[in-house]
C-alpha atoms as a PDB file:
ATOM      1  CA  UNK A   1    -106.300-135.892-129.622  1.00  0.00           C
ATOM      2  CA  UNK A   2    -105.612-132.232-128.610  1.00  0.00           C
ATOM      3  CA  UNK A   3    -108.389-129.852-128.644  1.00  0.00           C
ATOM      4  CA  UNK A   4    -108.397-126.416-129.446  1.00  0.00           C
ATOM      5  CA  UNK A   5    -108.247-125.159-125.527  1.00  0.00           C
ATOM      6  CA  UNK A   6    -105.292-127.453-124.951  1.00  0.00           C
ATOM      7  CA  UNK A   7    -103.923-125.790-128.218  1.00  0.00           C
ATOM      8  CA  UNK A   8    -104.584-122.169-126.335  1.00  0.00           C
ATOM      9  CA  UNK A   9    -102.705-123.296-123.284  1.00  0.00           C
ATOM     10  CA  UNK A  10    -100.094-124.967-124.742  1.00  0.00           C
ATOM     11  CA  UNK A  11     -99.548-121.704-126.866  1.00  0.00           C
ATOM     12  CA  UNK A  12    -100.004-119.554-124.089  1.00  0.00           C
ATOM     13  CA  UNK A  13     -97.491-121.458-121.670  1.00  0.00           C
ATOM     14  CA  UNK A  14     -94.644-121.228-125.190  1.00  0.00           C
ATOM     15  CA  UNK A  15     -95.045-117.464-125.235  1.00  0.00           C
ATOM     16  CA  UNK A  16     -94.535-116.994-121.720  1.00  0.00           C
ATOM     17  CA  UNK A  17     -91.537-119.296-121.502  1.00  0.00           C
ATOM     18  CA  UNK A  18     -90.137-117.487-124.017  1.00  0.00           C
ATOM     19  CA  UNK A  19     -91.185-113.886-122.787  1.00  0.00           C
ATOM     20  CA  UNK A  20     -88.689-115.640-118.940  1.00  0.00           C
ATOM     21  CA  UNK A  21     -86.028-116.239-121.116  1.00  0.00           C
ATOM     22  CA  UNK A  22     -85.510-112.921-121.628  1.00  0.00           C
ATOM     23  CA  UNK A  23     -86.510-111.155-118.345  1.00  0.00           C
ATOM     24  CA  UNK A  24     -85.147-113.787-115.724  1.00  0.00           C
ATOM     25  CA  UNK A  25     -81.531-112.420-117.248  1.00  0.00           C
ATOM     26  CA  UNK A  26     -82.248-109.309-116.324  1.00  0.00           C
ATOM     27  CA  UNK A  27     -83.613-109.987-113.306  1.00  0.00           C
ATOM     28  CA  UNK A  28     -81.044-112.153-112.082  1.00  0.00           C
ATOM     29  CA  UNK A  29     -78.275-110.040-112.622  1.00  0.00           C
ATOM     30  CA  UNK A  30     -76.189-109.147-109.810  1.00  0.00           C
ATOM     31  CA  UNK A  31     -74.215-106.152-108.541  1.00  0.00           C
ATOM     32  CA  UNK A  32     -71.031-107.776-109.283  1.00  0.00           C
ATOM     33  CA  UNK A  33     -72.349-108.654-112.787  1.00  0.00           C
ATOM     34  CA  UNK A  34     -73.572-104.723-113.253  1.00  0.00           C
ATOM     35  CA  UNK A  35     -70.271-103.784-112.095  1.00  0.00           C
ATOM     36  CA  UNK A  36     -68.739-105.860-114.750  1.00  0.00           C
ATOM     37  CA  UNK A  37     -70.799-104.350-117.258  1.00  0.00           C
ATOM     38  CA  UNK A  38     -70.114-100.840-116.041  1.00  0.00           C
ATOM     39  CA  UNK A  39     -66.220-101.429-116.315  1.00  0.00           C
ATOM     40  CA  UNK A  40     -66.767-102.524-119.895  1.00  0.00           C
ATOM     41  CA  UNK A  41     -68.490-100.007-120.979  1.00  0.00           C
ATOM     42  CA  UNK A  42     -67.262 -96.707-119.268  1.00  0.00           C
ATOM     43  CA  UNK A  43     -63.859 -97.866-117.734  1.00  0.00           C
ATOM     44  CA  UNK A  44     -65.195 -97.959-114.115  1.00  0.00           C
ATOM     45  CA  UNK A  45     -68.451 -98.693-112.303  1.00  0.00           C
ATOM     46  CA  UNK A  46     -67.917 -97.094-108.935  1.00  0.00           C
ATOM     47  CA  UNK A  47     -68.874 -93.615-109.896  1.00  0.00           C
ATOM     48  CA  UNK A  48     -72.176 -94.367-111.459  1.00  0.00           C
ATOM     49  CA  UNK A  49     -72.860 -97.055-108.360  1.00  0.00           C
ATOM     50  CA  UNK A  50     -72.431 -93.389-106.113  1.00  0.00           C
ATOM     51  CA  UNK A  51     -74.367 -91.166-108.803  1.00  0.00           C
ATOM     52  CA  UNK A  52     -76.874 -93.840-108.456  1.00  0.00           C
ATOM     53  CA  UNK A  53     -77.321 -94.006-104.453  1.00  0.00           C
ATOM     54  CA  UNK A  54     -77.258 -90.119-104.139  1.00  0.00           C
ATOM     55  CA  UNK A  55     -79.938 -89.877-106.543  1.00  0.00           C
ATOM     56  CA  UNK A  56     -82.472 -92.420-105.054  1.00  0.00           C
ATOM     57  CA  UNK A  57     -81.666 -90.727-101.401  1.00  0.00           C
ATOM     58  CA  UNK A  58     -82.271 -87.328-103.303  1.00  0.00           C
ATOM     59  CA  UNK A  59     -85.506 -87.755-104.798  1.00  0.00           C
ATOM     60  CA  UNK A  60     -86.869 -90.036-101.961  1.00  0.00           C
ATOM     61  CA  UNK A  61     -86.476 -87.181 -99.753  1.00  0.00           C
ATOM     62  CA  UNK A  62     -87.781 -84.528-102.194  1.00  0.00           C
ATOM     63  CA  UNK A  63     -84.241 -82.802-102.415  1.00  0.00           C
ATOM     64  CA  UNK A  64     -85.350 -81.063-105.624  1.00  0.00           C
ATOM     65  CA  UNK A  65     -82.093 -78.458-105.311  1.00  0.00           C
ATOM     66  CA  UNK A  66     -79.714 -82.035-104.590  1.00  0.00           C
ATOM     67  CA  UNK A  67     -81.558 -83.815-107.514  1.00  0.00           C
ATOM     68  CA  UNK A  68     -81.521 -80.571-109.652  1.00  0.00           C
ATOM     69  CA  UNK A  69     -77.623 -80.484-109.717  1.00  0.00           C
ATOM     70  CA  UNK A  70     -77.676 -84.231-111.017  1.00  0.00           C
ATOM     71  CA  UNK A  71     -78.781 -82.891-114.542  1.00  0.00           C
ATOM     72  CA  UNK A  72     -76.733 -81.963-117.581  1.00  0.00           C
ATOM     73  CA  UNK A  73     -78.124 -78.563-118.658  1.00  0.00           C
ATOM     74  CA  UNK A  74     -79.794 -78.072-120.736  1.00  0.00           C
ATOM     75  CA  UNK A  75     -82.074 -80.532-121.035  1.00  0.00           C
ATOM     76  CA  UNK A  76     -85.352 -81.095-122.966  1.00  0.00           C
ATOM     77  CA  UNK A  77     -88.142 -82.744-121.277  1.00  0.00           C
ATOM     78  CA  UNK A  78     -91.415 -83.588-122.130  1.00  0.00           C
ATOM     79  CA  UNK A  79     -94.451 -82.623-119.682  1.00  0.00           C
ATOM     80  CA  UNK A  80     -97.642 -83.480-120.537  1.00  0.00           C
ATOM     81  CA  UNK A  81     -96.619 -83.766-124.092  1.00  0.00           C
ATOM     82  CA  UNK A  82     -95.045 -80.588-124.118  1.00  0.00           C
ATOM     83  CA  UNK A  83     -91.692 -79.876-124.510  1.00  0.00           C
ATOM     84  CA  UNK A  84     -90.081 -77.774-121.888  1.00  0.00           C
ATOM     85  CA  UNK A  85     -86.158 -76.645-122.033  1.00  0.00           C
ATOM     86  CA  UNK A  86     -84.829 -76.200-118.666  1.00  0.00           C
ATOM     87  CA  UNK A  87     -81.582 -74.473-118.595  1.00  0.00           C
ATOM     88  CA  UNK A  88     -79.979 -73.925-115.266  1.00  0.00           C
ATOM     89  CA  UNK A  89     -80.683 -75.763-111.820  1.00  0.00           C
ATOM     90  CA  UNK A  90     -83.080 -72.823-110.402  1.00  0.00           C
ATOM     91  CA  UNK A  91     -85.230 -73.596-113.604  1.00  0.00           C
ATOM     92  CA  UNK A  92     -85.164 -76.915-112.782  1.00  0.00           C
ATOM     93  CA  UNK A  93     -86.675 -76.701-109.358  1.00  0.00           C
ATOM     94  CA  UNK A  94     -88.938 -74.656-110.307  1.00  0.00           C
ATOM     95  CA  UNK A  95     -90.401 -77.081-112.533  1.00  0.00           C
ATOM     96  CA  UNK A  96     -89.081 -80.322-110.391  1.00  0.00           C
ATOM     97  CA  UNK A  97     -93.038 -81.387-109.487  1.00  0.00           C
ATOM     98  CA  UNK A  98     -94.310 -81.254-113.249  1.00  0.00           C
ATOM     99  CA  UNK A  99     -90.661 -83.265-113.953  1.00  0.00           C
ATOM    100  CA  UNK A 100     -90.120 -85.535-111.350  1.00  0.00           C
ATOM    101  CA  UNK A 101     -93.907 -87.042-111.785  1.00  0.00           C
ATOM    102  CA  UNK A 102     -95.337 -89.729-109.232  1.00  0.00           C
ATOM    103  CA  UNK A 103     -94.443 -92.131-112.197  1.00  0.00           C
ATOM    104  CA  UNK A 104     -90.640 -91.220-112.572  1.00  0.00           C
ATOM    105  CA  UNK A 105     -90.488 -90.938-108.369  1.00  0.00           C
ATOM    106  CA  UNK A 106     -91.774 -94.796-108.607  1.00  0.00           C
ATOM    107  CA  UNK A 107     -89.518 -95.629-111.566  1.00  0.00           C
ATOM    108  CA  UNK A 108     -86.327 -94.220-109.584  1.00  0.00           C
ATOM    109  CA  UNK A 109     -87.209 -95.661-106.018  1.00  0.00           C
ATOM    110  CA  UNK A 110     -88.152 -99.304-107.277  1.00  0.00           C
ATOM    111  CA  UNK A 111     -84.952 -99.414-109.444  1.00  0.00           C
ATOM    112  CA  UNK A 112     -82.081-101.588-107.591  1.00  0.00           C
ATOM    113  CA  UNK A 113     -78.540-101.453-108.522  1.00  0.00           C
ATOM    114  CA  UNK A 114     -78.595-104.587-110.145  1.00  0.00           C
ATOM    115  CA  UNK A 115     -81.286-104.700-112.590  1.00  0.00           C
ATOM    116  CA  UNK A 116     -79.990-101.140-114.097  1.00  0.00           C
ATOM    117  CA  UNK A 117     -80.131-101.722-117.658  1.00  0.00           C
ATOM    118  CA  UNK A 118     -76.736-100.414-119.310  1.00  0.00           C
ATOM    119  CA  UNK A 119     -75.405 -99.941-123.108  1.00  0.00           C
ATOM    120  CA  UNK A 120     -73.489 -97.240-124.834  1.00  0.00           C
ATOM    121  CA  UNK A 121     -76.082 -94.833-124.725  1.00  0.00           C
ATOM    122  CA  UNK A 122     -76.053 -94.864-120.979  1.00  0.00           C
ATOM    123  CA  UNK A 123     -77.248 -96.461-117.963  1.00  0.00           C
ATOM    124  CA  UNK A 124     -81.515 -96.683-117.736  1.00  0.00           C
ATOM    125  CA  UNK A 125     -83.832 -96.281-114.837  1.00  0.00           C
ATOM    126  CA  UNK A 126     -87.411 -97.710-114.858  1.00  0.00           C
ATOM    127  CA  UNK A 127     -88.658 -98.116-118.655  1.00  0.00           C
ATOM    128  CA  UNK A 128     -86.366 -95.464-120.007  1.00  0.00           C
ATOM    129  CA  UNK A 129     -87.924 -92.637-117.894  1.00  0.00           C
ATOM    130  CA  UNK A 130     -84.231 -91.399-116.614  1.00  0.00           C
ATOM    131  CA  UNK A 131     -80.736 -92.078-118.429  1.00  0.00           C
ATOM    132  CA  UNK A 132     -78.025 -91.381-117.288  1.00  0.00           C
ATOM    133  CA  UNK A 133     -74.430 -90.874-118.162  1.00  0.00           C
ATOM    134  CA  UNK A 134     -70.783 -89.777-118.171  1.00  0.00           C
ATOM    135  CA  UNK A 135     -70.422 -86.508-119.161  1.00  0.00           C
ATOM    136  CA  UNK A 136     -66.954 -85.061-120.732  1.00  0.00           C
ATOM    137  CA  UNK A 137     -65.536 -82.042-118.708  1.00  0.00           C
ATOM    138  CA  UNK A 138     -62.482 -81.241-120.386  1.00  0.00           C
ATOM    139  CA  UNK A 139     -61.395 -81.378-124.550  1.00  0.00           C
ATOM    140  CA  UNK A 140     -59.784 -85.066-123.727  1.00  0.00           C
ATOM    141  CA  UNK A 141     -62.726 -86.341-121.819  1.00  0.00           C
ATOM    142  CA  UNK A 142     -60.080 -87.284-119.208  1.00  0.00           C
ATOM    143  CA  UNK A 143     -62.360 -85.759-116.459  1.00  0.00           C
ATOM    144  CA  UNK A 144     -66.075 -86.343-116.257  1.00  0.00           C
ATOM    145  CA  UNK A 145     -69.489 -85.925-114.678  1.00  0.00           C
ATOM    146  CA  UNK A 146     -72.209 -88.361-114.330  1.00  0.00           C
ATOM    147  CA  UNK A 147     -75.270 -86.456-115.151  1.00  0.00           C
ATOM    148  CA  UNK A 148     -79.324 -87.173-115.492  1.00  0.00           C
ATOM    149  CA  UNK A 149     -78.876 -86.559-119.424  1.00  0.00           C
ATOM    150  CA  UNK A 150     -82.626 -87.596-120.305  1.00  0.00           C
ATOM    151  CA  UNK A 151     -85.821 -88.021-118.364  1.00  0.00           C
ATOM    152  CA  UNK A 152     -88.806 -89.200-119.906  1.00  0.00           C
ATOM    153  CA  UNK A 153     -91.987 -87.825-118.345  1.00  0.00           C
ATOM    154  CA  UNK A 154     -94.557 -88.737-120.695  1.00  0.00           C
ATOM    155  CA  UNK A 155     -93.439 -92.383-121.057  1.00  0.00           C
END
C-alpha cells in the first residue's frame, strides 16, 4: 500500500528528474559543442569566443571605458525599472555602476564558455541579463561587430 507521503516523494523525485533532463544538457555542454553551435548559427564561433573573454576580463577589472565600447549604441536599458537610453560610450560610463549592477557583474563572471546559451536572437549571459550579437557594418553584412545589444538590469 502506498501512503500519501510516499505519494509526495515519489512525485517530488518525477518532477525533479524531469526538471535534470533538461538542465544536465545544458550543463554538460562543451566548448567544442558551443563552438558547433556558434558555426551553425553565425558562420563562425571564434569571434564571439574573443568578444566573450575580453568582456569577462573587462568587467572583472571594472574597465567601464573597455566594457563601454562592447555596446551597440544606442541601447535601452532598464534601471530600477526605469528606462534609460544611453547613446554614445561617454554616456555609458557615466551610467556603467547603475548598469553593470552587482547582479549582472555576477551573471557575467560565473558564465563559462560552455554553458552560453545561443539561438538566433543571439548568444545569452546569466538569465538573459546580457545578449549579445553580430552586428552588420556594411549594406551586405559582409563585415561585422559583436556587440552587447541588450542588458537586462532589472531581471
Amino acid at each position: 500500500m502506498i501512503t500519501k507521503s510516499k505519494t509526495l516523494i515519489l512525485s517530488i523525485t518525477a518532477t525533479i528528474l524531469c526538471a535534470l533532463t533538461f538542465i544536465l544538457p545544458a550543463i554538460a555542454q562543451s566548448d567544442k559543442e558551443i563552438n558547433n553551435q556558434l558555426d551553425e548559427l553565425f558562420g563562425q564561433h571564434e569571434v564571439y569566443h574573443s568578444f566573450f573573454t575580453d568582456l569577462k576580463k573587462a568587467v572583472s577589472a571594472s574597465d567601464k571605458n573597455a566594457v563601454a565600447a562592447m555596446v551597440h549604441y544606442p541601447i535601452t536599458v532598464s534601471v530600477g525599472g526605469k528606462d534609460v537610453k544611453i547613446k554614445s560610450g561617454k554616456d555609458f560610463v557615466s551610467h556603467y555602476d547603475h548598469v553593470f549592477s552587482d547582479k549582472i557583474v555576477a551573471a557575467i563572471e560565473k558564465e563559462t564558455y560552455a554553458a552560453l546559451f545561443a539561438n538566433d536572437q543571439g548568444i545569452m549571459i546569466g538569465d538573459g541579463e546580457v545578449w549579445i550579437n553580430g552586428i552588420c557594418l556594411d549594406h551586405d553584412c559582409k563585415k561585422q561587430a559583436v556587440k552587447i545589444v541588450t542588458i537586462n538590469s532589472d531581471i
